[in-house]
Protein backbone atom coordinates (compact mmCIF):
# COMPACT_ATOMS: atom_id res chain seq x y z
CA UNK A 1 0.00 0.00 0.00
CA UNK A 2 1.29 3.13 -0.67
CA UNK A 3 1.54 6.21 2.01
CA UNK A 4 -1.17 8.03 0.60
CA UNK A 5 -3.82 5.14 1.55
CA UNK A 6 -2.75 4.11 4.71
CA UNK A 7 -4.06 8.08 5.96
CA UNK A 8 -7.03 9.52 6.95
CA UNK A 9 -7.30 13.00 8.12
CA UNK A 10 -4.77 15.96 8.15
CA UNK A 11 -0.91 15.05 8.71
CA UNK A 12 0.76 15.81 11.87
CA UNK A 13 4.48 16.09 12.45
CA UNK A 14 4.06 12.41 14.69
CA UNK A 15 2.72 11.01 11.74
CA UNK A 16 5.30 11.55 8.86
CA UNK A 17 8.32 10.59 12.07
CA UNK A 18 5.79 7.26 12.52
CA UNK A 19 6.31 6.74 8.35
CA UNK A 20 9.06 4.00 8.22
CA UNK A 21 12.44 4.78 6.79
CA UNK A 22 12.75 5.03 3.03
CA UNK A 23 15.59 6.34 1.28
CA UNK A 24 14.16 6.40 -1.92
CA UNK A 25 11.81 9.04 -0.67
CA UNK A 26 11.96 12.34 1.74
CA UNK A 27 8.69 13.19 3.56
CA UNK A 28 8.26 16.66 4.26
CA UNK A 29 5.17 18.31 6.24
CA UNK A 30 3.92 21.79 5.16
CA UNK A 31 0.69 22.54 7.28
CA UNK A 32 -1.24 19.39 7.17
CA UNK A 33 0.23 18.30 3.70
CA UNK A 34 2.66 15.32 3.48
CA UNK A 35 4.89 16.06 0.56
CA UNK A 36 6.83 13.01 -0.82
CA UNK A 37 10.10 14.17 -3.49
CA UNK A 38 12.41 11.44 -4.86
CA UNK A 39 15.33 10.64 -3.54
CA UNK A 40 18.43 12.70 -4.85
CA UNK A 41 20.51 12.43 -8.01
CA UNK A 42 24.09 11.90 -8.37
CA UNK A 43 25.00 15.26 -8.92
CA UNK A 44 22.90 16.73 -6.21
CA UNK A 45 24.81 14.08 -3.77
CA UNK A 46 27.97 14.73 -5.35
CA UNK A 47 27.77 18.41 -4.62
CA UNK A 48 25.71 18.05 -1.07
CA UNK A 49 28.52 15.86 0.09
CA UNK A 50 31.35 17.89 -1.04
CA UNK A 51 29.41 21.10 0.91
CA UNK A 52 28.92 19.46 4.16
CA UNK A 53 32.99 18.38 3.75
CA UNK A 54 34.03 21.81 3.19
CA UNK A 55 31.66 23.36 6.09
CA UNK A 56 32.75 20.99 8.64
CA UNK A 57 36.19 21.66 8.25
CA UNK A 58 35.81 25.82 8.28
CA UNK A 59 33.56 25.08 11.51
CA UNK A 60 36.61 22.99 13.16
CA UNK A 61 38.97 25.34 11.93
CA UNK A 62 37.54 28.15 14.11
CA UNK A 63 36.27 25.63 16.73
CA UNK A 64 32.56 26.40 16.17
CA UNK A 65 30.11 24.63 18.31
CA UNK A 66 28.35 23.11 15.20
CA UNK A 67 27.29 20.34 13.78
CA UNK A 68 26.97 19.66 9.70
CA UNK A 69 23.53 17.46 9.13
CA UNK A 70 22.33 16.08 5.86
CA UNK A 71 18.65 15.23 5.02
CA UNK A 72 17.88 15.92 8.85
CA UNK A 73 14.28 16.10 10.08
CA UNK A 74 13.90 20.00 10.77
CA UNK A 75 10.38 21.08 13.03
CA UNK A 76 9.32 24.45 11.81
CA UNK A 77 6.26 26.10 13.45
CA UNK A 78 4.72 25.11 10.07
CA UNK A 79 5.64 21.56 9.59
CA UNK A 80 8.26 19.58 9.33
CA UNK A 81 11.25 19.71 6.55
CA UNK A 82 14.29 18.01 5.70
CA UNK A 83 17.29 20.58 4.36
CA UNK A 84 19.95 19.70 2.22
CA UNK A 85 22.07 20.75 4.54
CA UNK A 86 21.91 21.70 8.36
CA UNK A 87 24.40 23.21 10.46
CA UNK A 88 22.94 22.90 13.98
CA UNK A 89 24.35 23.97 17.72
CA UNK A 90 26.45 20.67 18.66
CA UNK A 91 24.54 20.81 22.13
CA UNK A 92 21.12 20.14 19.71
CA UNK A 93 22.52 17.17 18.62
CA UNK A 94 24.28 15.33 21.34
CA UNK A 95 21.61 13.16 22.36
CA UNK A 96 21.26 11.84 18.73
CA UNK A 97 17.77 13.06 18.31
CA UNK A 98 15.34 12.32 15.21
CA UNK A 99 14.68 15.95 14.55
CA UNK A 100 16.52 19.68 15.16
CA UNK A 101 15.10 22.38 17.22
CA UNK A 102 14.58 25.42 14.82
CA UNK A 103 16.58 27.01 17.20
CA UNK A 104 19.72 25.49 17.41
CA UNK A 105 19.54 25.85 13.28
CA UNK A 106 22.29 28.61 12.13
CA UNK A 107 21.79 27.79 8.15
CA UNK A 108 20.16 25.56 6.15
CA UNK A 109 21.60 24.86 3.01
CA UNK A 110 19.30 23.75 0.04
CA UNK A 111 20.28 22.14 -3.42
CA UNK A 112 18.39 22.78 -6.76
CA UNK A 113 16.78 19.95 -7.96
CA UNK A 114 14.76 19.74 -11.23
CA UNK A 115 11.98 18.21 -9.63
CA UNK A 116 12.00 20.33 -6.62
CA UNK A 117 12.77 23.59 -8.24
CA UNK A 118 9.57 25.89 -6.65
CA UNK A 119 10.26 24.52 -3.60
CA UNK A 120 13.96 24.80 -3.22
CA UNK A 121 13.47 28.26 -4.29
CA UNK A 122 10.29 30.12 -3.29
CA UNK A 123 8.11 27.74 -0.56
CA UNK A 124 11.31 26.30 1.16
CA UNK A 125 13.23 29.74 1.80
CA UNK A 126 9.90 31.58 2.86
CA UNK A 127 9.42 29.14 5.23
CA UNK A 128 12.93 29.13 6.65
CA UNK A 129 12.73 33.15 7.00
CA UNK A 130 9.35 32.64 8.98
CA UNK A 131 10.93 30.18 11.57
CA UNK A 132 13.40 33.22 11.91
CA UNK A 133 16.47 30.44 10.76
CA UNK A 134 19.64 33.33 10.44
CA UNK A 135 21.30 31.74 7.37
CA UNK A 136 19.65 30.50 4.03
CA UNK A 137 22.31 29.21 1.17
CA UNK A 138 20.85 27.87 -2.37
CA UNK A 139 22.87 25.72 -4.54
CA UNK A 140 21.84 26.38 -8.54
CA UNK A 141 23.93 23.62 -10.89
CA UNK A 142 22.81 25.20 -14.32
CA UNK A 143 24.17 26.89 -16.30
CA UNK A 144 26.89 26.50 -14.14
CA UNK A 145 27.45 25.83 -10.44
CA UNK A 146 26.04 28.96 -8.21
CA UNK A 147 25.89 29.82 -4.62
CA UNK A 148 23.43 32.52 -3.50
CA UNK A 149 23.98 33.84 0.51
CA UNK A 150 20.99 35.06 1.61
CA UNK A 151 20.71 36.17 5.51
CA UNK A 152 17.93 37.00 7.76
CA UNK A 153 17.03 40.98 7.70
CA UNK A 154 13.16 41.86 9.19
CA UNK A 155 11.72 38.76 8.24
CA UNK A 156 12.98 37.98 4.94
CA UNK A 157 16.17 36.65 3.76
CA UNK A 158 18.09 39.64 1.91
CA UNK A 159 20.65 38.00 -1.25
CA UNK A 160 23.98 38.89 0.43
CA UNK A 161 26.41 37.71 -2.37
CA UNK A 162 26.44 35.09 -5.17
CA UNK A 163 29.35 32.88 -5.56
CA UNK A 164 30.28 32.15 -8.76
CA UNK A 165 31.39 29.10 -10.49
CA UNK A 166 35.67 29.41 -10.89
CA UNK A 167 36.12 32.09 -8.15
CA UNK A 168 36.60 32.01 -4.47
CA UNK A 169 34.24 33.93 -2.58
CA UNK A 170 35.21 34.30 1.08
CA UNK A 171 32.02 34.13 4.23
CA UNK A 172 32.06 35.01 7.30
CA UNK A 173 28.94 33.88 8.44
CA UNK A 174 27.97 31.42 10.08
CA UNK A 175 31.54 30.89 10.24
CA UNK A 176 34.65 31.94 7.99
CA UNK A 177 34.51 29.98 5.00
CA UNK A 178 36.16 29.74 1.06
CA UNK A 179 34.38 28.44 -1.78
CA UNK A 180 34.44 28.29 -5.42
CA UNK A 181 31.06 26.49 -6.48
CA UNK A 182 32.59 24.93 -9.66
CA UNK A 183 34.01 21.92 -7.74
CA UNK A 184 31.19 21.21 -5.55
CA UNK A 185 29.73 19.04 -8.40
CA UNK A 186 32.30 18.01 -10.69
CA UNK A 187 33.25 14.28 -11.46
């Protein structure tokens, strides 16, 4: 039986955590909806893997009290959603729990998919800004390999920079970091 059948009634955040495990599938909650999205491509994993490699180490490099999540389970006061990317307080994490506190999230980090586009780039952010979440990064792979910083200002994430594919931009927030998109999802 699929998901969809086995429910009656509005979704609750207890219901999608009581879904068994799939990794072919992410379960997200926005209201009452249960939205399902396919698993990840290669590239996307590629470039998500590369990201949370090159956060971790500029977090230990300064000694920040972080911790770099993939496909986490984040509670928003709207639902429930699972990031890309997470970088969390370390306390928020240390008794291995099965989903973050919005407020030990710093940034949430999300990757363009084809099939996720609207959502990785309108529902997901707006959401994000409204759980008051101080960092929002977004991950574009075409034409070529972008990073756009957006940060919390009144409500709404502001576009702080764009890093462009084959030059370093330097951050400072969260944490100091260097990155030039182009390798994130390279072979």
């Amino acid at each position: 039986m699929s998901v969809a059948t086995d429910h009656t009634g509005p979704w609750t955040v207890a219901d999608v955590l009581a879904l068994p495990e799939d990794r072919t599938t992410r379960y997200e909650l926005l209201g009452e909806s249960l939205v399902m999205s396919p698993a990840p491509g290669v590239r996307h994993q590629r470039a998500s893997f590369r990201l949370h490699v090159a956060l971790d180490a500029a977090a230990r490099a300064v000694g920040a009290p972080v911790e770099i999540l993939e496909g986490v389970n984040v509670v928003l006061p709207s639902g429930l959603v699972v990031p890309d990317l997470v970088v969390a307080d370390a306390g928020a994490t240390a008794d291995d729990p099965v989903t973050i506190d919005i407020d030990a999230v710093q940034l949430v980090v999300e990757l363009v998919s084809p099939g996720n586009s609207t959502m990785d780039r309108k529902v997901k952010p707006m959401l994000y800004a409204e759980a008051a979440i101080p960092h929002f990064w977004r991950l574009e792979f075409d034409p070529a390999p972008m990073l756009v910083i957006y940060e919390l200002r009144c409500g709404r994430y502001v576009e702080r920079t764009t890093a462009l594919a084959g030059a370093t931009t330097h951050l400072d927030a969260p944490f100091p970091i260097s990155i030039d998109p182009a390798g994130l999802s390279r072979q």
